[in-house]
PDB file of N, CA and C in Angstrom:
ATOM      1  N   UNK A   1       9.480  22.995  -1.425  1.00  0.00           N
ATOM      2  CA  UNK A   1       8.917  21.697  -1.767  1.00  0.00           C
ATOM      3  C   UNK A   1      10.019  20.640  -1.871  1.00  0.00           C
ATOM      4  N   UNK A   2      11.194  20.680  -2.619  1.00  0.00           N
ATOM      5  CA  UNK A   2      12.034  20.160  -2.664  1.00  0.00           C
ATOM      6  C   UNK A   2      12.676  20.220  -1.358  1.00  0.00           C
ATOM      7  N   UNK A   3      12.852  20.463  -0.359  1.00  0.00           N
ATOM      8  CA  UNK A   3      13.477  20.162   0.440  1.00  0.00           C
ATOM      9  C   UNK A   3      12.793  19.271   1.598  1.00  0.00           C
ATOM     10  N   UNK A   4      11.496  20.019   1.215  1.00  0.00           N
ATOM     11  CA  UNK A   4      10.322  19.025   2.631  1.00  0.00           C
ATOM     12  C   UNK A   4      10.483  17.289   1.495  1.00  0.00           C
ATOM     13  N   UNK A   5      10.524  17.215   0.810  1.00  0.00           N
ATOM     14  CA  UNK A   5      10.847  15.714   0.104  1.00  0.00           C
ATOM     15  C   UNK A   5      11.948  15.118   0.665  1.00  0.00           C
ATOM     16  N   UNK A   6      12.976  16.227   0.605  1.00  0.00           N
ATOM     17  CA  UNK A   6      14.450  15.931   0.785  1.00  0.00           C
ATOM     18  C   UNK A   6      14.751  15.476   2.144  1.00  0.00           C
ATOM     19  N   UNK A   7      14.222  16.118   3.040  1.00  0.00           N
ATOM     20  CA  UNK A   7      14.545  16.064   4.552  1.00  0.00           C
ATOM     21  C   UNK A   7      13.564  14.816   5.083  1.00  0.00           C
ATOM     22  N   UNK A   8      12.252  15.147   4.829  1.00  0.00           N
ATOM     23  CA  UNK A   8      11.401  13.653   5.146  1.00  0.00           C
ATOM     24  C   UNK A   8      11.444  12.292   4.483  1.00  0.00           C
ATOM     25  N   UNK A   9      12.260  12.286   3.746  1.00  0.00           N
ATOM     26  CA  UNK A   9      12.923  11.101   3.096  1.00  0.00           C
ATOM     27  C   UNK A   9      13.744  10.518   3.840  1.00  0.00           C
ATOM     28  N   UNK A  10      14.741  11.577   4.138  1.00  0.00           N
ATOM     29  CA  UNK A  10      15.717  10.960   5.129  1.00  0.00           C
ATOM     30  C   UNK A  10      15.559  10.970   6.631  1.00  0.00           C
ATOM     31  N   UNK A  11      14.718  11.571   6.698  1.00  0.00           N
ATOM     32  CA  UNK A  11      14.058  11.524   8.369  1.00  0.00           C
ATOM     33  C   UNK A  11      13.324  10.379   8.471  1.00  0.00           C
ATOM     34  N   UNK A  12      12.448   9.672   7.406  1.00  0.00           N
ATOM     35  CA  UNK A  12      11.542   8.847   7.600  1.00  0.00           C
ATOM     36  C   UNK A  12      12.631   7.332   7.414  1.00  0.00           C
ATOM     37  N   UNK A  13      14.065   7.268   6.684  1.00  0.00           N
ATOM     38  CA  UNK A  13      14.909   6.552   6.468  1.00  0.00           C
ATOM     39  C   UNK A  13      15.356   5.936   8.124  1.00  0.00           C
ATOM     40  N   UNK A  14      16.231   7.201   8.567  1.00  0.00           N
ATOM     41  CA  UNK A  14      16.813   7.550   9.862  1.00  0.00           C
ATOM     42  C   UNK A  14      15.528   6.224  10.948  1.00  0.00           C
ATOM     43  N   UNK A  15      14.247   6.691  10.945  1.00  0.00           N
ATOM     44  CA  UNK A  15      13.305   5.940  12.084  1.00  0.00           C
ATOM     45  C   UNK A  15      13.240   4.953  11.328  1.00  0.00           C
ATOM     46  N   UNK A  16      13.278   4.719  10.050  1.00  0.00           N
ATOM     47  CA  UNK A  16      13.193   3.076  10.078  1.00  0.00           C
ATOM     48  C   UNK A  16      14.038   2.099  10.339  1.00  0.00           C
ATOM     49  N   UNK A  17      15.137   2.652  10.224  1.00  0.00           N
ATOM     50  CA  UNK A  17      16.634   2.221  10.340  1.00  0.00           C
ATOM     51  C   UNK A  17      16.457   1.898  12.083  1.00  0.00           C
ATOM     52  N   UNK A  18      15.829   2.957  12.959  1.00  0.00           N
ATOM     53  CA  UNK A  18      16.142   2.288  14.350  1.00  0.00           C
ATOM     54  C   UNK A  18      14.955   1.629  14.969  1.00  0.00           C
ATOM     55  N   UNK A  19      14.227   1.516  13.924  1.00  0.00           N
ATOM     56  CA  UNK A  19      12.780   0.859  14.087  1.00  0.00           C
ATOM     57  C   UNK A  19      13.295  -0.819  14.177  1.00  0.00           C
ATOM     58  N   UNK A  20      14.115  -0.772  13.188  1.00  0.00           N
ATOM     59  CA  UNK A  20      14.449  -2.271  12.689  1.00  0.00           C
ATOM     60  C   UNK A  20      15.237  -2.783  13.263  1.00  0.00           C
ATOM     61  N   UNK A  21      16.265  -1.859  14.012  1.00  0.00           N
ATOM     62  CA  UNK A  21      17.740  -2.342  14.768  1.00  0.00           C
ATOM     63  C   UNK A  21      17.204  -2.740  16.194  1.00  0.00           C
ATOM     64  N   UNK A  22      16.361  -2.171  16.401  1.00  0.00           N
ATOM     65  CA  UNK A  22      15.721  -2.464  17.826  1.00  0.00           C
ATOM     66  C   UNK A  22      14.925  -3.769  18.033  1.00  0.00           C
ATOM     67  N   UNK A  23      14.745  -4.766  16.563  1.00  0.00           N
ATOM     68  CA  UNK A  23      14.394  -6.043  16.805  1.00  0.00           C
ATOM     69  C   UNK A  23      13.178  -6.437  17.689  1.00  0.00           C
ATOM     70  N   UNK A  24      12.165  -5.297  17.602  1.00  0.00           N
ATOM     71  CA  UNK A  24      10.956  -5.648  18.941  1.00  0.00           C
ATOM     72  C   UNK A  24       9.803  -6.219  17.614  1.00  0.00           C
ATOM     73  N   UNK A  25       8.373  -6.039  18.619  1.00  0.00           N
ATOM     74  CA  UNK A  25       7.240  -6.326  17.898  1.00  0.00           C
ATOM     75  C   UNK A  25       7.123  -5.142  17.051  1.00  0.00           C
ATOM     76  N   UNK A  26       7.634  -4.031  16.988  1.00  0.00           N
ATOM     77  CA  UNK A  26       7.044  -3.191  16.267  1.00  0.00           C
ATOM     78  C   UNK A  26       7.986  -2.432  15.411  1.00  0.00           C
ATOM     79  N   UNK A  27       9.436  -3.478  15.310  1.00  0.00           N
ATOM     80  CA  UNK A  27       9.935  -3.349  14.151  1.00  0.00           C
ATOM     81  C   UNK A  27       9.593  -3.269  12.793  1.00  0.00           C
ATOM     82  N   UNK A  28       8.646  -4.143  12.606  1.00  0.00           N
ATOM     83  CA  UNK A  28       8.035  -4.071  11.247  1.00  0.00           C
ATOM     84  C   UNK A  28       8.061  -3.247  10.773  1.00  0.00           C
ATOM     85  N   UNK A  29       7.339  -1.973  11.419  1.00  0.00           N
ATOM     86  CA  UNK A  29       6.987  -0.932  11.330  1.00  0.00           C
ATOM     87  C   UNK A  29       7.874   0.139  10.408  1.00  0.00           C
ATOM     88  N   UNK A  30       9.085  -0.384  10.730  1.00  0.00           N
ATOM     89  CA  UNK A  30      10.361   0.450  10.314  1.00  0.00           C
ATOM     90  C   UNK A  30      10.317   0.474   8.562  1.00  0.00           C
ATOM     91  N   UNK A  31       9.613  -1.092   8.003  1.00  0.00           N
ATOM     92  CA  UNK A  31       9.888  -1.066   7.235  1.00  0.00           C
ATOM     93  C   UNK A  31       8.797  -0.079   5.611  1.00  0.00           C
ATOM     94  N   UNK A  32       8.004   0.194   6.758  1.00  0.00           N
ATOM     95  CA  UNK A  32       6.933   1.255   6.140  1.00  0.00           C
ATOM     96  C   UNK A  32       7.213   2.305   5.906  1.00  0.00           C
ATOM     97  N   UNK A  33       7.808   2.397   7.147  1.00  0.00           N
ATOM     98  CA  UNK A  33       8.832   3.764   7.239  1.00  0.00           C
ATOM     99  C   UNK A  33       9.818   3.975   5.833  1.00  0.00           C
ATOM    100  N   UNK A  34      10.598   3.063   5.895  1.00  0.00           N
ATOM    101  CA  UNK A  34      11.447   2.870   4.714  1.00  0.00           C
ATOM    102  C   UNK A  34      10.808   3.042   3.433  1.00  0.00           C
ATOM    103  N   UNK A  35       9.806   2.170   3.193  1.00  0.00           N
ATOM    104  CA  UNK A  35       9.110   2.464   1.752  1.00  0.00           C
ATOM    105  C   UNK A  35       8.634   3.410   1.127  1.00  0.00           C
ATOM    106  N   UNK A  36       7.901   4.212   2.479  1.00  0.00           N
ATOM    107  CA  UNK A  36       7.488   5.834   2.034  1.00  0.00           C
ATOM    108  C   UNK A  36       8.977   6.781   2.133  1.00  0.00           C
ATOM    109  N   UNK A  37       9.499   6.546   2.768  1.00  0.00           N
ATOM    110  CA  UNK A  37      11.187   7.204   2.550  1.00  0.00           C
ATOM    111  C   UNK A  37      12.037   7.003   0.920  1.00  0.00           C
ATOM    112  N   UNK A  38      11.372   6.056   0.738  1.00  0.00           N
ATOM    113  CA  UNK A  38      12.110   4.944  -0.737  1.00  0.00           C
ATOM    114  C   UNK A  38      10.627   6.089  -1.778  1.00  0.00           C
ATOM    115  N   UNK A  39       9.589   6.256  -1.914  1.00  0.00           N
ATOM    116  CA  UNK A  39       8.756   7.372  -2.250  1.00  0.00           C
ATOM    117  C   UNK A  39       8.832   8.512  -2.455  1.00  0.00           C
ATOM    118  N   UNK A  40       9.092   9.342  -1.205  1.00  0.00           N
ATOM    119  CA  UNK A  40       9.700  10.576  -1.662  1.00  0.00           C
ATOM    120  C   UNK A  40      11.253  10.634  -2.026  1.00  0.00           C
ATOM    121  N   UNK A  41      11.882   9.982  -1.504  1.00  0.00           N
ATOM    122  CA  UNK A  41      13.567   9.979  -1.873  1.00  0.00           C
ATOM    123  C   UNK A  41      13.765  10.069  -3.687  1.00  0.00           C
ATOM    124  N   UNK A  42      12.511   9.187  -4.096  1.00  0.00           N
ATOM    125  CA  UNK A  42      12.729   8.896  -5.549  1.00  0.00           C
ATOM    126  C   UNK A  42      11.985   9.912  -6.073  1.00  0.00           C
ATOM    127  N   UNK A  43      10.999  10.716  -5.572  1.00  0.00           N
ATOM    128  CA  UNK A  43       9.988  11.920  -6.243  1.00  0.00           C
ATOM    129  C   UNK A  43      11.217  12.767  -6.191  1.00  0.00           C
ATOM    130  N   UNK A  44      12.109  13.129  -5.073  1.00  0.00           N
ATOM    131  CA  UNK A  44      13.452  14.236  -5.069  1.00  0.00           C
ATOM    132  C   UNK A  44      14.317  14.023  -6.062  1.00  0.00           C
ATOM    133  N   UNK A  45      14.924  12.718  -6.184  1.00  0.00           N
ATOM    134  CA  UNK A  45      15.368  12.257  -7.055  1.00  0.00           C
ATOM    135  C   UNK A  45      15.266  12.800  -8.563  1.00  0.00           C
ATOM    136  N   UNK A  46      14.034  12.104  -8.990  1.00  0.00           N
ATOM    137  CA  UNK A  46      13.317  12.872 -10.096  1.00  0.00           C
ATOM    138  C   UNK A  46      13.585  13.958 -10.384  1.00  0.00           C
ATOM    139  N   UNK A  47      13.054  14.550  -9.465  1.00  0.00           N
ATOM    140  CA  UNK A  47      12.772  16.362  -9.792  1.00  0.00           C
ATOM    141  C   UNK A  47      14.421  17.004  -9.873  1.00  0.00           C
ATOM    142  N   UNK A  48      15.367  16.559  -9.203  1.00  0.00           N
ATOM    143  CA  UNK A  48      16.585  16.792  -9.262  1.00  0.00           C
ATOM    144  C   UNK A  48      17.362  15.921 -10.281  1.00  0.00           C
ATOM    145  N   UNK A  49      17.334  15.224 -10.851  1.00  0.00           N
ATOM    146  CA  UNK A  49      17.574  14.670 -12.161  1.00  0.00           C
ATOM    147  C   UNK A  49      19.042  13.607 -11.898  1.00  0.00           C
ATOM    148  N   UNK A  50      19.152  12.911 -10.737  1.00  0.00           N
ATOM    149  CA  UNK A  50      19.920  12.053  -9.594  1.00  0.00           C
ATOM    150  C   UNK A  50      19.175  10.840 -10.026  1.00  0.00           C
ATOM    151  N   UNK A  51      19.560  10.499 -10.921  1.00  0.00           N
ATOM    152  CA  UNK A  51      18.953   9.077 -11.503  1.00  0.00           C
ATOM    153  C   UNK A  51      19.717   7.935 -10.689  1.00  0.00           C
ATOM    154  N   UNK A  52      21.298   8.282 -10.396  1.00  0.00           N
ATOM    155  CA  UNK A  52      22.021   7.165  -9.646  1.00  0.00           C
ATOM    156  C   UNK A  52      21.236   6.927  -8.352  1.00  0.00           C
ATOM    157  N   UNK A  53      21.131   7.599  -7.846  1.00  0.00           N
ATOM    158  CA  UNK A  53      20.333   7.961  -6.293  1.00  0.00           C
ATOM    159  C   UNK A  53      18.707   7.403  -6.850  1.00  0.00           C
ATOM    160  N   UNK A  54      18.173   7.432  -7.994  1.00  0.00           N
ATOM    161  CA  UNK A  54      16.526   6.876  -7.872  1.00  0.00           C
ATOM    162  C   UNK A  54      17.437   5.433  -8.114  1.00  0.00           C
ATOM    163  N   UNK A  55      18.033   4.765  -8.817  1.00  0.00           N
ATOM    164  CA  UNK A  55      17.947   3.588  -8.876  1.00  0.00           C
ATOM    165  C   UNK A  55      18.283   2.958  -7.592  1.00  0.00           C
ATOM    166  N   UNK A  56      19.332   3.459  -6.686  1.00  0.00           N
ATOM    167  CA  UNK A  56      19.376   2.961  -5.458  1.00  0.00           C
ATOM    168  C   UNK A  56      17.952   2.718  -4.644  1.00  0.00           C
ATOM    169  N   UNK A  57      17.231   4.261  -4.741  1.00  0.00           N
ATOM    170  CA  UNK A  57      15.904   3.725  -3.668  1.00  0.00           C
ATOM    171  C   UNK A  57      15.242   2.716  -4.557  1.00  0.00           C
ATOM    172  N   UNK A  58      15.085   2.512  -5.640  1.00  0.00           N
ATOM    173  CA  UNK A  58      14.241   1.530  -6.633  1.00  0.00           C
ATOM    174  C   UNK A  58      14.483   0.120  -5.877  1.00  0.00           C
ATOM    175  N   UNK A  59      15.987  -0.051  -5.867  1.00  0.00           N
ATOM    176  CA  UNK A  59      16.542  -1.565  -5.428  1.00  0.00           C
ATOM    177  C   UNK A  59      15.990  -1.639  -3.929  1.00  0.00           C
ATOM    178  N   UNK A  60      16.155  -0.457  -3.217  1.00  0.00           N
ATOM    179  CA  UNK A  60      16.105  -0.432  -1.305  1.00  0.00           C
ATOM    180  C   UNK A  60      14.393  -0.217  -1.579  1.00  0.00           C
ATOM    181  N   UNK A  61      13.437  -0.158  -2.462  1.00  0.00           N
ATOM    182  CA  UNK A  61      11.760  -0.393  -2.544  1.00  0.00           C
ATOM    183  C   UNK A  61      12.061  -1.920  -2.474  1.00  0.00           C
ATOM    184  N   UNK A  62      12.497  -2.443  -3.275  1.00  0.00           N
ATOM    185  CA  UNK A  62      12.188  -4.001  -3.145  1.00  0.00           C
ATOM    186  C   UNK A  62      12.443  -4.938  -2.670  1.00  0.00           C
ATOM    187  N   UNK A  63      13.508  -4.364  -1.899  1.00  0.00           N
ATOM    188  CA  UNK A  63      14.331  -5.062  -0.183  1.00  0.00           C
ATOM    189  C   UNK A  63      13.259  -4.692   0.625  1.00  0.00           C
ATOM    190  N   UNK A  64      13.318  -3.334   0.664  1.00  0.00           N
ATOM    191  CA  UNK A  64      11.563  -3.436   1.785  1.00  0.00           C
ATOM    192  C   UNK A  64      10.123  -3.926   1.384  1.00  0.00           C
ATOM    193  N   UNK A  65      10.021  -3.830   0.651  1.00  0.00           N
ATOM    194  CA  UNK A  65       8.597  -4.876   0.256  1.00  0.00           C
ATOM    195  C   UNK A  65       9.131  -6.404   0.866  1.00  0.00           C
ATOM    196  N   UNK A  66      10.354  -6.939   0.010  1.00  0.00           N
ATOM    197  CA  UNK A  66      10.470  -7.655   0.597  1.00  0.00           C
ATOM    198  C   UNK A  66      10.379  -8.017   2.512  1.00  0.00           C
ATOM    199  N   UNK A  67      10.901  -7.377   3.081  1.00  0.00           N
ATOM    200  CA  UNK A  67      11.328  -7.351   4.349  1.00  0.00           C
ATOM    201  C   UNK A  67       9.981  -6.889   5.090  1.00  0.00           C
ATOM    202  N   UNK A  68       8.478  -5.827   4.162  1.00  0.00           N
ATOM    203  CA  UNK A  68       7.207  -6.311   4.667  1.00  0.00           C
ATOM    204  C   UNK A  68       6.509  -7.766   4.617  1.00  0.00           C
ATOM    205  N   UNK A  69       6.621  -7.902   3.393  1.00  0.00           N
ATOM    206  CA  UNK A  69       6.665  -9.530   3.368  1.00  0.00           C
ATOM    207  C   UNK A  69       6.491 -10.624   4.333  1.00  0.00           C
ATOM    208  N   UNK A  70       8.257 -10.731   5.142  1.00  0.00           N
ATOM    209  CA  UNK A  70       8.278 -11.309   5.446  1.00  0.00           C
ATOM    210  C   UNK A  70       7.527 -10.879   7.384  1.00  0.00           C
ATOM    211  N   UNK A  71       8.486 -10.106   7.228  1.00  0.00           N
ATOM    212  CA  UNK A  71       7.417  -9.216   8.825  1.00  0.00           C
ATOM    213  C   UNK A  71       5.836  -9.416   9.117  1.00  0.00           C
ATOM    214  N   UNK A  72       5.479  -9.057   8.356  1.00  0.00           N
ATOM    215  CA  UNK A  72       4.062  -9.009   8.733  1.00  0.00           C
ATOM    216  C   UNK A  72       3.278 -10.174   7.948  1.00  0.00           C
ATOM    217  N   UNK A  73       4.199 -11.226   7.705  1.00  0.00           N
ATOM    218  CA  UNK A  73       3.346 -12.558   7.210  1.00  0.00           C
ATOM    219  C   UNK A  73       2.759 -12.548   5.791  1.00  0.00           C
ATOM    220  N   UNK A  74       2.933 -11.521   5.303  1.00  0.00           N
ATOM    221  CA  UNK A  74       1.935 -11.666   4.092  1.00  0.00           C
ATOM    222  C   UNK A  74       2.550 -12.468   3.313  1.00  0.00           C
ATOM    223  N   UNK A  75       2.155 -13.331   1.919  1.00  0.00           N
ATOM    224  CA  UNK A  75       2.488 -14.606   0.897  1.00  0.00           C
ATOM    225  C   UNK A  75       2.301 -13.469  -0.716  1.00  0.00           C
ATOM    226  N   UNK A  76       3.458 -12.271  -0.394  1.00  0.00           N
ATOM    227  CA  UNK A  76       3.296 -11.485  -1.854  1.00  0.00           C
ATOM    228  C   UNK A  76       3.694 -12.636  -2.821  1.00  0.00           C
ATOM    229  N   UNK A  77       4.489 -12.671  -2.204  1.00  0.00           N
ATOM    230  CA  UNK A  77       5.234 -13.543  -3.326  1.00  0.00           C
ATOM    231  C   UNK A  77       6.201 -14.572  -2.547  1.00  0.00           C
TER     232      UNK A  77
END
């Protein structure tokens, strides 16, 4: 269990990362990618007791919200 968190965290990191570098229409996309990566990264986190590592994805959740935001038009905030 801990490792399927561990590995699809950073697998789902990895495609958003070239989702986004690739600058197309369906970059956005990357950044979904990222958020559910920023999800389990922080459930692993947790369970492994890597609090330095949850506060990082905490900050990289609200760069990508942000960065859905602005991508896909929405007025969160």
């Amino acid at each position: 269990m801990l490792e399927l968190l561990e590995y699809s965290g950073s697998f789902l990191a990895l495609l958003g990362a070239t989702m986004v570098a690739r600058n197309d229409k369906h970059s956005k996309w990357g950044f979904v990618a990222f958020v559910i990566s920023n999800f389990l990264l922080s459930t692993w986190s947790i369970m492994m007791g890597a609090y330095g590592l949850l506060t990082l994805n905490v900050f990289y959740l609200c760069i990508n919200v942000y960065g859905i935001n602005k991508w896909f038009k929405l007025k969160l905030f």
